[in-house]
Protein backbone atom coordinates (compact mmCIF):
# COMPACT_ATOMS: atom_id res chain seq x y z
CA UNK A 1 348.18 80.76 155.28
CA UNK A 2 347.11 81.69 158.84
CA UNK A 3 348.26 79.94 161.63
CA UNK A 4 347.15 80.67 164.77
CA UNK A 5 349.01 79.46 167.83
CA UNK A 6 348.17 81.74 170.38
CA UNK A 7 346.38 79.09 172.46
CA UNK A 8 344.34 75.50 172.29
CA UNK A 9 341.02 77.94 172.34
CA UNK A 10 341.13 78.86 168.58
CA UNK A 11 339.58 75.94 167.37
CA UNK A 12 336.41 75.62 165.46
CA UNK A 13 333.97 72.71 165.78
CA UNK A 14 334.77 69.52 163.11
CA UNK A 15 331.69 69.08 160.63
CA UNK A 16 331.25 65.67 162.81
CA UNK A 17 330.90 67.87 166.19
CA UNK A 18 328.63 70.04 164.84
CA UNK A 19 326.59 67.30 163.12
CA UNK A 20 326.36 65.61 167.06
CA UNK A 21 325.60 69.24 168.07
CA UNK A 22 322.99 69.64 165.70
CA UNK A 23 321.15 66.21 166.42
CA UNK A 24 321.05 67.06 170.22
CA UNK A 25 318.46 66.22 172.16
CA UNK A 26 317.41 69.69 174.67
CA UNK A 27 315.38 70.81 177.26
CA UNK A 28 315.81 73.43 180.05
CA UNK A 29 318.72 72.90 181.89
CA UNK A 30 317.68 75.13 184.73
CA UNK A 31 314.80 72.11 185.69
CA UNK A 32 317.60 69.55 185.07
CA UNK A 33 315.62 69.11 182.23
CA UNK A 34 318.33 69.00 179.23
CA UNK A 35 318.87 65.23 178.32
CA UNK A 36 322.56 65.70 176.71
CA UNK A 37 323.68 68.08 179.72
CA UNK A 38 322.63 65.35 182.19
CA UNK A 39 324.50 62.87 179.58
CA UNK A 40 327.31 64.98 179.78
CA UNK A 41 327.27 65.12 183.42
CA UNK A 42 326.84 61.74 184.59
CA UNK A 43 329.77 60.94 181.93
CA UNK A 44 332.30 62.54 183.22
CA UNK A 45 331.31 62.20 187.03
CA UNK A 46 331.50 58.10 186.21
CA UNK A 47 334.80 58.49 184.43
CA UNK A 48 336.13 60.30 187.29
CA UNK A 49 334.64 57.92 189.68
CA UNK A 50 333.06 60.74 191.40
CA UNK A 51 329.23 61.86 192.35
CA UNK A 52 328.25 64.68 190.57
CA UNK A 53 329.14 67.02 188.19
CA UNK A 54 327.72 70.06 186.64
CA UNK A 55 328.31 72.02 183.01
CA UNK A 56 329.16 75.73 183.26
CA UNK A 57 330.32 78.39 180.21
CA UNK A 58 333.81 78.15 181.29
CA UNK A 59 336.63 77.31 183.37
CA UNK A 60 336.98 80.45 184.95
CA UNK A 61 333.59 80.19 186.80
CA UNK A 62 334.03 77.06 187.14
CA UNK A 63 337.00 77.05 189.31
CA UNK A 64 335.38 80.51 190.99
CA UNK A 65 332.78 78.74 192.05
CA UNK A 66 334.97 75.56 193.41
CA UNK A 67 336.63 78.08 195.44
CA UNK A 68 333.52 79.95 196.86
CA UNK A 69 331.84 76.64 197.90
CA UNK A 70 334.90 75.36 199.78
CA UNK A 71 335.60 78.56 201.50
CA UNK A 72 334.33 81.66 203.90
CA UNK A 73 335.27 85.69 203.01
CA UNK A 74 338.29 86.29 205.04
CA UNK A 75 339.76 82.20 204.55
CA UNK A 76 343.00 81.85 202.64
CA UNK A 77 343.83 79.81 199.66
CA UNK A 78 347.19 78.04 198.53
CA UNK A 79 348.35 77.86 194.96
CA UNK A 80 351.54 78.32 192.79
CA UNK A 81 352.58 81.85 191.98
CA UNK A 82 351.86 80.89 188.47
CA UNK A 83 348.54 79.68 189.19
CA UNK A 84 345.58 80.55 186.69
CA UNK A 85 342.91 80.62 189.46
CA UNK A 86 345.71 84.25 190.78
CA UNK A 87 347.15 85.05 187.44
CA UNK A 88 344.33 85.01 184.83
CA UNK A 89 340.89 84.96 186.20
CA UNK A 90 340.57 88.52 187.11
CA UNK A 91 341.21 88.59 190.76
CA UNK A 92 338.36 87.13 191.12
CA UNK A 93 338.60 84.87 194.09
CA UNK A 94 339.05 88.16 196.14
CA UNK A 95 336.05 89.16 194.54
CA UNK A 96 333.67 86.76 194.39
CA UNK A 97 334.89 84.30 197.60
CA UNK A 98 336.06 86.95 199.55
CA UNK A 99 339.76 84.59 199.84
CA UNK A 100 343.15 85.82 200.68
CA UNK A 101 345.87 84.00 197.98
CA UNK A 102 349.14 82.54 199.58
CA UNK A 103 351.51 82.07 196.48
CA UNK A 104 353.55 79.48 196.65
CA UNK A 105 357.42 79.98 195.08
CA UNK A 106 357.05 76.51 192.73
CA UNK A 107 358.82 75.07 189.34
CA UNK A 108 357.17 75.65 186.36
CA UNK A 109 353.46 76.42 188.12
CA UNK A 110 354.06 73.44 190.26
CA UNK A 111 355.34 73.33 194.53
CA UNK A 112 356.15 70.30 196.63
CA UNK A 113 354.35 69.16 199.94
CA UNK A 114 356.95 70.20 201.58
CA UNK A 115 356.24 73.58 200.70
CA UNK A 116 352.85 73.38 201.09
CA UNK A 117 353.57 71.86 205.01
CA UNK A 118 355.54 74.97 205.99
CA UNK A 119 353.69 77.55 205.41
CA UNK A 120 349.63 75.85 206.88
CA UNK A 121 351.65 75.39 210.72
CA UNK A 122 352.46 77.80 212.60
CA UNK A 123 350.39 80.77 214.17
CA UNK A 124 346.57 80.04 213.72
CA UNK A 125 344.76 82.74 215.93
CA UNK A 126 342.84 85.89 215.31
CA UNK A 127 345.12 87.64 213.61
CA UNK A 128 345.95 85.26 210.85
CA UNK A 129 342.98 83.97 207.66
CA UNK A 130 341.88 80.38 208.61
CA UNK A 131 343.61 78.12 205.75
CA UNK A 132 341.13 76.55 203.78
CA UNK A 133 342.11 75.75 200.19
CA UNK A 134 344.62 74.35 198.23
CA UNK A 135 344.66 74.67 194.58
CA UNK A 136 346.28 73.20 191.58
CA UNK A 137 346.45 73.45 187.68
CA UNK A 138 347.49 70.35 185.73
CA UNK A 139 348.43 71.12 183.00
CA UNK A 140 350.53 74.12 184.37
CA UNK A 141 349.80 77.26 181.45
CA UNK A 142 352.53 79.43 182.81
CA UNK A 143 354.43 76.83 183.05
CA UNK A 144 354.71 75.84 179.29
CA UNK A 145 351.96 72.85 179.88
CA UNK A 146 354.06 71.26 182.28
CA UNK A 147 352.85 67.84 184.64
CA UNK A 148 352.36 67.06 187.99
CA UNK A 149 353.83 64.55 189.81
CA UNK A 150 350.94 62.18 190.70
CA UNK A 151 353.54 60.96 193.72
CA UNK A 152 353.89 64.41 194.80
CA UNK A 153 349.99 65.17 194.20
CA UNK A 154 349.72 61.90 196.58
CA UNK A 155 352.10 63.64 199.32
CA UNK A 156 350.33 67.13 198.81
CA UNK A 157 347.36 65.40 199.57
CA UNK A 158 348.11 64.60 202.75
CA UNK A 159 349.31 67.59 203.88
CA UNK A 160 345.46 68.79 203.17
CA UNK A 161 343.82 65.96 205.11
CA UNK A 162 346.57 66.54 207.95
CA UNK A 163 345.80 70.29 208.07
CA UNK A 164 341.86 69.78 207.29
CA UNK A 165 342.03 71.67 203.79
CA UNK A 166 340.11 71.44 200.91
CA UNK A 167 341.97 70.14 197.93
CA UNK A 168 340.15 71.88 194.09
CA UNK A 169 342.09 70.95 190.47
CA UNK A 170 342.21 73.17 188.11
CA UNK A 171 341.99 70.62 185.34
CA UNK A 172 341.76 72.94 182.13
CA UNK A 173 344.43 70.89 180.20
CA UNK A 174 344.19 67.63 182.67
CA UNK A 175 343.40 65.14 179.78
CA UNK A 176 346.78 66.44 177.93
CA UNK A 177 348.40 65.45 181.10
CA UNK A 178 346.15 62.05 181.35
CA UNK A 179 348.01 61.48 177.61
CA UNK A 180 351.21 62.40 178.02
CA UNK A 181 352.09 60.26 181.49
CA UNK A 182 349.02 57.22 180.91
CA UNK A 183 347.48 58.22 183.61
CA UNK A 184 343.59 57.66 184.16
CA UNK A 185 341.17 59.97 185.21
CA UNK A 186 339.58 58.08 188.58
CA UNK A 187 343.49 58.09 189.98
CA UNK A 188 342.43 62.13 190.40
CA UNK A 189 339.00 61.54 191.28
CA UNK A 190 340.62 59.43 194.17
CA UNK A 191 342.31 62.69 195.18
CA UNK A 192 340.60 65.90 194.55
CA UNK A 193 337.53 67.06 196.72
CA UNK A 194 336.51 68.76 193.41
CA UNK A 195 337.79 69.12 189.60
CA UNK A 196 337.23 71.55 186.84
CA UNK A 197 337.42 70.18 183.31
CA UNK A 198 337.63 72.79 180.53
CA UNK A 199 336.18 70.92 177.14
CA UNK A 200 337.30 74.23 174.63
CA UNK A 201 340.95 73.88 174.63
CA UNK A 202 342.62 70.41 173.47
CA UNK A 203 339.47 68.78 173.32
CA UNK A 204 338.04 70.90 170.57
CA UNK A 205 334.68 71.69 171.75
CA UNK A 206 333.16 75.49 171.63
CA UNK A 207 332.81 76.23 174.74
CA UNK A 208 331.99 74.68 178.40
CA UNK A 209 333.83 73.42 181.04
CA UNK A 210 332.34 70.74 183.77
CA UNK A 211 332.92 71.09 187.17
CA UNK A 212 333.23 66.81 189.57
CA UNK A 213 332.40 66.52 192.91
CA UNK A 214 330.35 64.78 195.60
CA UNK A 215 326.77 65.31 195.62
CA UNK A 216 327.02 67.77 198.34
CA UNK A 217 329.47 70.31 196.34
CA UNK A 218 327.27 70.01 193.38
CA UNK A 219 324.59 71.11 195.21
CA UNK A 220 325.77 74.10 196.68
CA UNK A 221 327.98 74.76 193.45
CA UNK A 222 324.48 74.73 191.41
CA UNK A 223 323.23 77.65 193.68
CA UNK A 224 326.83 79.52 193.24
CA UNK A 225 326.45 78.97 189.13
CA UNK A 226 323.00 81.13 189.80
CA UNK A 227 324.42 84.06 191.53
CA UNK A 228 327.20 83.95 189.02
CA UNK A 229 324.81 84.22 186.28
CA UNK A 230 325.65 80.72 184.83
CA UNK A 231 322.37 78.87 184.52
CA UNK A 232 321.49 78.19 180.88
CA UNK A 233 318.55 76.93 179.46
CA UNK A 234 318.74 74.51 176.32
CA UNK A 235 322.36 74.28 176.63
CA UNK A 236 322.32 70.62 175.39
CA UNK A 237 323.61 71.56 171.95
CA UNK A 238 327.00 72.76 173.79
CA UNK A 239 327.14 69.49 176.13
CA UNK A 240 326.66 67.67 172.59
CA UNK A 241 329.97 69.34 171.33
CA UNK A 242 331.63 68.17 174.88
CA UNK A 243 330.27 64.27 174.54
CA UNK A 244 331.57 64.00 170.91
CA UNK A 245 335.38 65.61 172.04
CA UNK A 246 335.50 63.30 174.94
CA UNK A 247 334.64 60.32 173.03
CA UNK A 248 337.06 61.44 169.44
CA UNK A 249 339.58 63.85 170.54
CA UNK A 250 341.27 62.97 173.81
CA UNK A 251 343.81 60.02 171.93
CA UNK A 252 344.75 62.61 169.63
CA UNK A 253 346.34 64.60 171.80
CA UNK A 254 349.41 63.01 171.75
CA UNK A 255 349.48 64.55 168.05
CA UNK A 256 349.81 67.91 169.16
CA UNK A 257 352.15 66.89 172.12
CA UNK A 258 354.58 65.42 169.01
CA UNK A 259 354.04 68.57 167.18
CA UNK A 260 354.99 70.46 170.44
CA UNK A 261 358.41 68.69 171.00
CA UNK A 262 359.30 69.23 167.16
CA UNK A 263 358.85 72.86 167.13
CA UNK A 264 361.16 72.65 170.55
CA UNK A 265 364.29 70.80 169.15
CA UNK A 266 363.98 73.54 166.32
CA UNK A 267 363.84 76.32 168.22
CA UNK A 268 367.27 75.21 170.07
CA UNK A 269 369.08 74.60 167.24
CA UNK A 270 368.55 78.46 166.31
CA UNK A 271 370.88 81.40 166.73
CA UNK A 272 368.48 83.48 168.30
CA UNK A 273 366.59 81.76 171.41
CA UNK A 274 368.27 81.82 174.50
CA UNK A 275 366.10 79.06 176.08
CA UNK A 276 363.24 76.67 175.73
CA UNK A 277 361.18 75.78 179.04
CA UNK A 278 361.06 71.62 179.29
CA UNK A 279 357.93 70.07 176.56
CA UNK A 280 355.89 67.69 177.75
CA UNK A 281 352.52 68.71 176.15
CA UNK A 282 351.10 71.22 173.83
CA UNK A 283 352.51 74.12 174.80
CA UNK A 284 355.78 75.48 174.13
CA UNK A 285 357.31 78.68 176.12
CA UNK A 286 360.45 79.80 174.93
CA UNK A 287 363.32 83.27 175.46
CA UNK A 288 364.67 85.04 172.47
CA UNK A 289 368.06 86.43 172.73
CA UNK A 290 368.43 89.41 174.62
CA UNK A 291 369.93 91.19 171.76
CA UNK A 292 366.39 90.40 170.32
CA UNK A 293 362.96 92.16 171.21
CA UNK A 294 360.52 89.68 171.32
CA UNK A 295 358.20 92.28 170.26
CA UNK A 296 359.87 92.59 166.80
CA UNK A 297 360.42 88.80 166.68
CA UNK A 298 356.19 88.57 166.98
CA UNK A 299 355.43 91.07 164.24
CA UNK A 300 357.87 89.13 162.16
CA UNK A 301 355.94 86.14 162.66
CA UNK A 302 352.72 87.57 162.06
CA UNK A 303 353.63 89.40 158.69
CA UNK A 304 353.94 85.89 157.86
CA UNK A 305 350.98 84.74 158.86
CA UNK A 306 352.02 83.13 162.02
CA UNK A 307 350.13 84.54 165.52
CA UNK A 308 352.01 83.82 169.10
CA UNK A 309 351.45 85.41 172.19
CA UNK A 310 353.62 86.83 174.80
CA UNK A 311 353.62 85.54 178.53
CA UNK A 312 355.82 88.56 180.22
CA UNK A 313 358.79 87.96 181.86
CA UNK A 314 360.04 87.59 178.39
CA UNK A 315 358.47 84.67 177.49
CA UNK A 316 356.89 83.57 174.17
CA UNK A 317 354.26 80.70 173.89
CA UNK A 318 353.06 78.50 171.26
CA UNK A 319 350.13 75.86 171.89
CA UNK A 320 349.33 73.52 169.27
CA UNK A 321 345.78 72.16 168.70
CA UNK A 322 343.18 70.30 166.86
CA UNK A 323 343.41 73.26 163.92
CA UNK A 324 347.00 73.38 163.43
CA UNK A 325 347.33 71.19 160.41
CA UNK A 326 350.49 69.03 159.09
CA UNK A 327 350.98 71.53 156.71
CA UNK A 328 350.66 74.24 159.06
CA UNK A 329 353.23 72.89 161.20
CA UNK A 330 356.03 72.47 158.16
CA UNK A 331 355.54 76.15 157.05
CA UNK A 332 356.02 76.69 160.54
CA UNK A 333 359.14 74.83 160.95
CA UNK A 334 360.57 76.32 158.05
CA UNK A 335 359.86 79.90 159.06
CA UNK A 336 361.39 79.55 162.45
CA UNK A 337 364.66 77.93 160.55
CA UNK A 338 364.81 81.28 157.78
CA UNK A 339 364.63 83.73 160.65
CA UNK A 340 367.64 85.01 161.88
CA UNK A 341 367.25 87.42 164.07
């Protein structure tokens, strides 16, 4: 049995998905002409009470391209030190947008406005990059799929109007968040200048993520997709996979959340991890002993079947998802209970 837990992207369309894929209606998204794209679209802007939206081939460009259309070369952007728009998206806002990162010393992926408020005052001449961008990721991935505040999102918020910065989401994992503290999705649209919206992790789908905004970021973000190399033609067979996951798999996240939390209490009541990071979600981040290598405790795993990924400083992460079965998640269980270490 292989069980792959090295992240919620693993999964494979369900036969229903790719019968809704398959029964898509296309055209040529380039003219705005793809029917389910559009669908897609105007779905997600509505449940996000926002204007616009528009499909790209993943998260990463979509969040490049939210920080290239709210910002100049030379401008400076705000985000955790754990942030995946710094940490995992090849450098590229210094590459494609030109931006200067300010990393902010947070919990778990996530700072306070307080935080934010000291470091945008203070010297703001010549000499210093104008501050133009704040950015956060909800779910937090380095942070073992940890939640924001929606209080302290509130509070950052108003730092940004204060200080006349633009506020982006990364929202890769937002509807795990949306599950796991009943939140709904126009209480972000009410606070985000723009979101990103990954469909190919939790919510099943094979790829695509959708970036929400007003009318006016759309527009310029549709020009950004181009020079990105992100416009696709009869992608409507993609959006078809994202308009089936948001209408069949967002409830059923609160599976893998339960799955999450079970593999947690295990892992304390073993000899050999030092710690386990707070689960609220799907994703689990844990420390082996330091009399362990973390290494060895990996290949272990995987000579039985069982794939995890390291997240340096030590760290070890699971992520459950749509493919990780019952029975999966017993064998699992059991394995982590034989090993000693």
């Amino acid at each position: 049995m292989k069980i792959n837990l090295i992240s919620d992207t693993v999964t494979k369309p369900t036969k229903e998905m790719l019968t809704a894929m398959l029964q898509a209606e296309v055209g040529d998204d380039v003219f705005k002409l793809d029917p389910t794209v559009n669908k897609l679209q105007e779905k997600l802007a509505e449940m996000f009470g926002m204007e616009d939206a528009l499909f790209f081939p993943s998260g990463t460009m979509a969040n490049q391209t939210a920080i290239k259309l709210h910002t100049q070369p030379g401008d400076r952007m705000f985000c955790d030190k754990y942030a995946h728009v710094y940490n995992y998206e090849g450098g590229g806002a210094a590459f494609n947008a030109g931006v200067t990162s300010c990393l902010i010393d947070g919990d778990r992926g996530m700072f306070t406005a307080a935080q934010l408020a000291s470091l945008v005052k203070g010297r703001n001449d010549i000499h210093t990059p104008y501050n133009k961008l704040v950015c956060i990721e909800n779910t937090t991935n380095k942070g073992g799929g940890a939640c924001w505040d929606f209080e302290e999102l509130k509070r950052i918020q108003k730092v940004t109007k204060e200080n006349d910065l633009s506020f982006h989401l990364d929202g890769a994992r937002l509807f795990n968040a949306l599950v796991a503290k009943g939140e709904m999705p126009k209480q972000y649209g009410d606070l985000f200048d723009t979101i990103s919206i990954c469909l190919s992790k939790g919510l099943g789908a094979p790829i695509g993520s959708v970036l929400i905004g007003s009318k006016k970021h759309i527009e310029k973000a549709l020009r950004i997709r181009k020079l990105l190399g992100g416009a696709m033609r009869q992608v409507g067979y993609l959006a078809a996979a994202g308009i089936y996951a948001l209408d069949n798999h967002v409830e059923r996240l609160a599976e893998d959340h339960l799955k999450a939390k079970e593999i947690g209490t295990v892992l304390r009541n073993t000899s050999y991890v030092k710690k386990v990071e707070p689960i609220e979600t799907n994703i689990v981040i844990f420390y082996v002993k330091d009399t362990l290598d973390a290494d060895d405790f990996m290949k272990n795993m995987e000579e039985k079947g069982i794939l995890l990924i390291a997240m340096g400083e030590g760290k070890i992460r699971i992520v459950t998802h749509l493919d990780y079965s019952n029975e999966m998640h017993e064998h699992l269980l059991n394995e982590l209970k034989k090993f000693k270490g």
